[in-house]
Protein backbone atom coordinates (compact mmCIF):
# COMPACT_ATOMS: atom_id res chain seq x y z
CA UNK A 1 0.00 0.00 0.00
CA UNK A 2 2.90 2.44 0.53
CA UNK A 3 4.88 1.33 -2.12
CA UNK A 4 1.74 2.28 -4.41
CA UNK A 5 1.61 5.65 -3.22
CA UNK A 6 5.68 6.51 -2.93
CA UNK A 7 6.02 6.31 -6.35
CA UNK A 8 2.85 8.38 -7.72
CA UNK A 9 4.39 11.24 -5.09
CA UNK A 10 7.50 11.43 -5.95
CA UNK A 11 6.85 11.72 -9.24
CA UNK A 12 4.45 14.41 -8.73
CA UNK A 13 7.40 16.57 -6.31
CA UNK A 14 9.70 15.83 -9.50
CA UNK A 15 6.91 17.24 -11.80
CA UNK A 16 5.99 20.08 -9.52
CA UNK A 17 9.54 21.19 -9.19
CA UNK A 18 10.39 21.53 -12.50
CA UNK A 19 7.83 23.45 -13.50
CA UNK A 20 7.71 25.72 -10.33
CA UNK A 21 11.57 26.04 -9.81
CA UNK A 22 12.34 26.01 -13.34
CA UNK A 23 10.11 26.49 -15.92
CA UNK A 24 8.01 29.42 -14.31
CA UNK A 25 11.27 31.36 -13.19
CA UNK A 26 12.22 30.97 -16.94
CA UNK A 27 8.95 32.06 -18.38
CA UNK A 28 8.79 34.90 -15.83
CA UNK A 29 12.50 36.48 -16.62
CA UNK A 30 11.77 35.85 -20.24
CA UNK A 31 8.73 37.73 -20.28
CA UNK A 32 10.75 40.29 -17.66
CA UNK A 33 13.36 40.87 -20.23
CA UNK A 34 10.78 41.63 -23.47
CA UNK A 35 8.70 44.39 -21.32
CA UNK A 36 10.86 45.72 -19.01
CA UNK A 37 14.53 45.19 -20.67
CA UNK A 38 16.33 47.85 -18.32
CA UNK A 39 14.98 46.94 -15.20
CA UNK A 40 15.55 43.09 -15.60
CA UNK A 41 18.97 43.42 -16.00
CA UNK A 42 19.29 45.43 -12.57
CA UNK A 43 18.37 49.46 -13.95
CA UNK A 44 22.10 49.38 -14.79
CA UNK A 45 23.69 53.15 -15.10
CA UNK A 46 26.29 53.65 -17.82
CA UNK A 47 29.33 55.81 -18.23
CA UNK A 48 31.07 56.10 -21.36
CA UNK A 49 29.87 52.05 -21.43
CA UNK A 50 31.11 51.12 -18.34
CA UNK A 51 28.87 49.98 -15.68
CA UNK A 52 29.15 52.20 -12.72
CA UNK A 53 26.26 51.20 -10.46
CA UNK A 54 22.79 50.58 -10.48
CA UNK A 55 19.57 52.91 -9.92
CA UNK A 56 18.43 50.95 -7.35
CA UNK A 57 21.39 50.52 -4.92
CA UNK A 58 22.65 53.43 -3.63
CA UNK A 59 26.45 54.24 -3.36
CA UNK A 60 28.88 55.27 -0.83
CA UNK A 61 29.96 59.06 -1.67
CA UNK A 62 32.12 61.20 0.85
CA UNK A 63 33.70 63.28 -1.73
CA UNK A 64 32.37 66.96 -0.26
CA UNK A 65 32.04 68.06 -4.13
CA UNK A 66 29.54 65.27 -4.28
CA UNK A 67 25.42 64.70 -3.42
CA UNK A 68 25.96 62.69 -0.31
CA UNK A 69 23.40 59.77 0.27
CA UNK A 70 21.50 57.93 2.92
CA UNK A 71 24.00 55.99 5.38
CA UNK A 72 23.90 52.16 5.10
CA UNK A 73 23.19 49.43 7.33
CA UNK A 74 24.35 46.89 5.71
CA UNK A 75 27.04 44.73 6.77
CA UNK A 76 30.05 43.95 6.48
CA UNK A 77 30.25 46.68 3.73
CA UNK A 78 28.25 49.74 3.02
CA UNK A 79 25.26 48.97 -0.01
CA UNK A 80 25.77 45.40 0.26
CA UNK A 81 23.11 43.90 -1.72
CA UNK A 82 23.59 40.32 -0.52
CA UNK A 83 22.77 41.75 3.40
CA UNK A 84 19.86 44.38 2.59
CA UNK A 85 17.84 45.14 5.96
CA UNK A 86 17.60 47.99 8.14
CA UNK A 87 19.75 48.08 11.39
CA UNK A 88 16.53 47.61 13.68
CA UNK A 89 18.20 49.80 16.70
CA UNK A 90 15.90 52.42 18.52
CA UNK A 91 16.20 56.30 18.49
CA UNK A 92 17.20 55.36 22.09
CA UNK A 93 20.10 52.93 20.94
CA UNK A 94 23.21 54.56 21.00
CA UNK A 95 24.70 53.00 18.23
CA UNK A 96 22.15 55.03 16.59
CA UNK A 97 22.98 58.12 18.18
CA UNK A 98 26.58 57.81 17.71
CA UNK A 99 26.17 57.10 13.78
CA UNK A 100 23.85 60.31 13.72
CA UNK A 101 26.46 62.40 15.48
CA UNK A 102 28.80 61.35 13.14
CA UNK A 103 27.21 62.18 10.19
CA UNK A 104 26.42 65.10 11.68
CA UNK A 105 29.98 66.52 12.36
CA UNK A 106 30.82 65.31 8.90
CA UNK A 107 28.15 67.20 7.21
CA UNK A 108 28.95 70.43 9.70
CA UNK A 109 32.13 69.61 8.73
CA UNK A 110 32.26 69.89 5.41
CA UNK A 111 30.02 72.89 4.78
CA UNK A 112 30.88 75.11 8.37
CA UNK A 113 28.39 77.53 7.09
CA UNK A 114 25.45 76.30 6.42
CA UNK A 115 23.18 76.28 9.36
CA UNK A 116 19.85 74.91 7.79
CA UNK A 117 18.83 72.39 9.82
CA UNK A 118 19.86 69.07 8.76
CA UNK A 119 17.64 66.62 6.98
CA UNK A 120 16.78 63.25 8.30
CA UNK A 121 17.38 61.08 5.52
CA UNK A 122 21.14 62.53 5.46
CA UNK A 123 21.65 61.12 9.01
CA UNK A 124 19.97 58.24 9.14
CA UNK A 125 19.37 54.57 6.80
CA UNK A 126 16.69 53.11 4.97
CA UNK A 127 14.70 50.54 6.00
CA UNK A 128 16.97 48.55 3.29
CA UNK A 129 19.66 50.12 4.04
CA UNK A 130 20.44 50.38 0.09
CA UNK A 131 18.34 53.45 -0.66
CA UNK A 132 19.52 55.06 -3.71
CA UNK A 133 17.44 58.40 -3.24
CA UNK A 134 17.30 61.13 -0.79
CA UNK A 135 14.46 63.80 -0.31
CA UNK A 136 14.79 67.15 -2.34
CA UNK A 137 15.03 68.95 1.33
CA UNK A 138 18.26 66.73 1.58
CA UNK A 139 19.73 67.62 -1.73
CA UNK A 140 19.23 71.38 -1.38
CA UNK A 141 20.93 71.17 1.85
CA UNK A 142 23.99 70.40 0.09
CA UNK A 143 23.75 73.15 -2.79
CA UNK A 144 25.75 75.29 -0.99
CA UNK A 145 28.81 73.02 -0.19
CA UNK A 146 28.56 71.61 -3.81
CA UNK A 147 28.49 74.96 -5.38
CA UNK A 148 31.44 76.42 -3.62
CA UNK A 149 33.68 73.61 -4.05
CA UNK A 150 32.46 73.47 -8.25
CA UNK A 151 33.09 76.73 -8.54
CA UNK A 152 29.33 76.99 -9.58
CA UNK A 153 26.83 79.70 -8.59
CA UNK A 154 23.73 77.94 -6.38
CA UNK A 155 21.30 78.26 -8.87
CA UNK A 156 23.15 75.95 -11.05
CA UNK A 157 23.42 72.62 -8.77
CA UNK A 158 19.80 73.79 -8.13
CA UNK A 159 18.78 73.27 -11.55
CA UNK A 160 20.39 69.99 -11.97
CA UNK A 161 18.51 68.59 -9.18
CA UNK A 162 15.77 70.12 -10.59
CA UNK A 163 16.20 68.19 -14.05
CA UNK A 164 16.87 64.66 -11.75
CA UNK A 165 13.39 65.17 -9.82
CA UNK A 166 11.26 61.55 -9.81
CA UNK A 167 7.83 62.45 -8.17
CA UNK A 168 5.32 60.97 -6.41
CA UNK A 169 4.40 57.29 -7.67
CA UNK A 170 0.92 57.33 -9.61
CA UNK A 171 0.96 60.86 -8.86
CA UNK A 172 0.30 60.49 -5.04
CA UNK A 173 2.78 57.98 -2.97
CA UNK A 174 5.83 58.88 -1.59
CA UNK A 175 7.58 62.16 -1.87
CA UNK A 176 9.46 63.47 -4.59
CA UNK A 177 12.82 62.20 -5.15
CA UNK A 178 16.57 62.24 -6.41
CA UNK A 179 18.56 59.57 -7.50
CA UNK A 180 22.16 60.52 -5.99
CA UNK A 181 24.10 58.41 -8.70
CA UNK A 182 22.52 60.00 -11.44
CA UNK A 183 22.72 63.40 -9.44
CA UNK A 184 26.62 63.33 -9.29
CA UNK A 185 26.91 61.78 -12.93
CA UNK A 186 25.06 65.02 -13.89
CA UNK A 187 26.93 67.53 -12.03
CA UNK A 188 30.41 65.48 -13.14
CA UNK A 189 29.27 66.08 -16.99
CA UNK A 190 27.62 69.40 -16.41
CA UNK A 191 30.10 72.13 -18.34
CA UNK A 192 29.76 75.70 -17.07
């Protein structure tokens, strides 16, 4: 009696995971790769054909003549894909606090006269700790530094985050964003 029904079942695992593990996967990245083509392969951003990151992973940048992004909680490394998560400490933890200090002097730092207050996307991660984008608040906070170091007048940097904006999703979720990779690939190429 067990014997009969052994081999009907393993059978139907063997059929099942074929076409679940690889026949739909195939279908699914197929059909992926014919509608949306760029963001199948990862949103890849070129430069000069070189792959220099992608629009949905943010990137380390401390350069002061650069946009400066979230922080990242990933681990062991900074925008590690392979670890996304958040940190899951408090605003009590002081691991917290000491990161947000940090940033803090760093930002103060770097531009010692600007004294609008800071965002708190520029101090603080993601809930994926890979967030490419950071709040137009955050990106006009560094105009000034970014500006003086460029040699550009304000208005300038303004307009190029202006031309970067992504808005609201369907016209009413989220906030309106900037994409920091594609920010500093703009101001690198921008000619005065």
């Amino acid at each position: 009696m067990i014997r009969q029904q052994i081999k009907p079942a393993i059978l139907v695992f063997i059929i099942l995971s074929l076409i679940t593990g690889i026949i739909y996967p195939l279908c699914v990245t197929g059909v992926a790769r014919v509608l949306f083509r760029d963001k199948a392969s990862g949103s890849l951003i070129y430069s000069n054909g070189k792959s220099i990151g992608s629009a949905l992973i943010g990137q380390s940048f401390d350069d002061p003549k650069y946009f400066w992004g979230r922080l990242s909680a990933t681990l062991p490394v900074s925008f590690n894909a392979a670890s996304s998560s958040g940190s899951n400490v408090g605003p009590m933890n002081s691991v917290l606090i000491k990161t947000v200090k940090k940033r803090i002097i760093a930002l103060k730092s770097s531009d010692p006269g600007n004294s609008n207050p800071i965002p708190v996307d520029l101090v603080t991660s993601s809930a994926s700790g890979l967030d490419p984008h950071i709040s137009l608040s955050a990106a006009y906070y560094q105009v000034p530094r970014i500006a003086r170091i460029r040699g550009l007048f304000q208005e300038q940097v303004k307009a190029i985050i202006n031309a970067h904006i992504s808005g609201r999703f369907l016209g009413v979720l989220g906030e309106p964003v900037v994409n920091v990779l594609e920010l500093n690939l703009a101001l690198d190429a921008y000619k005065k």
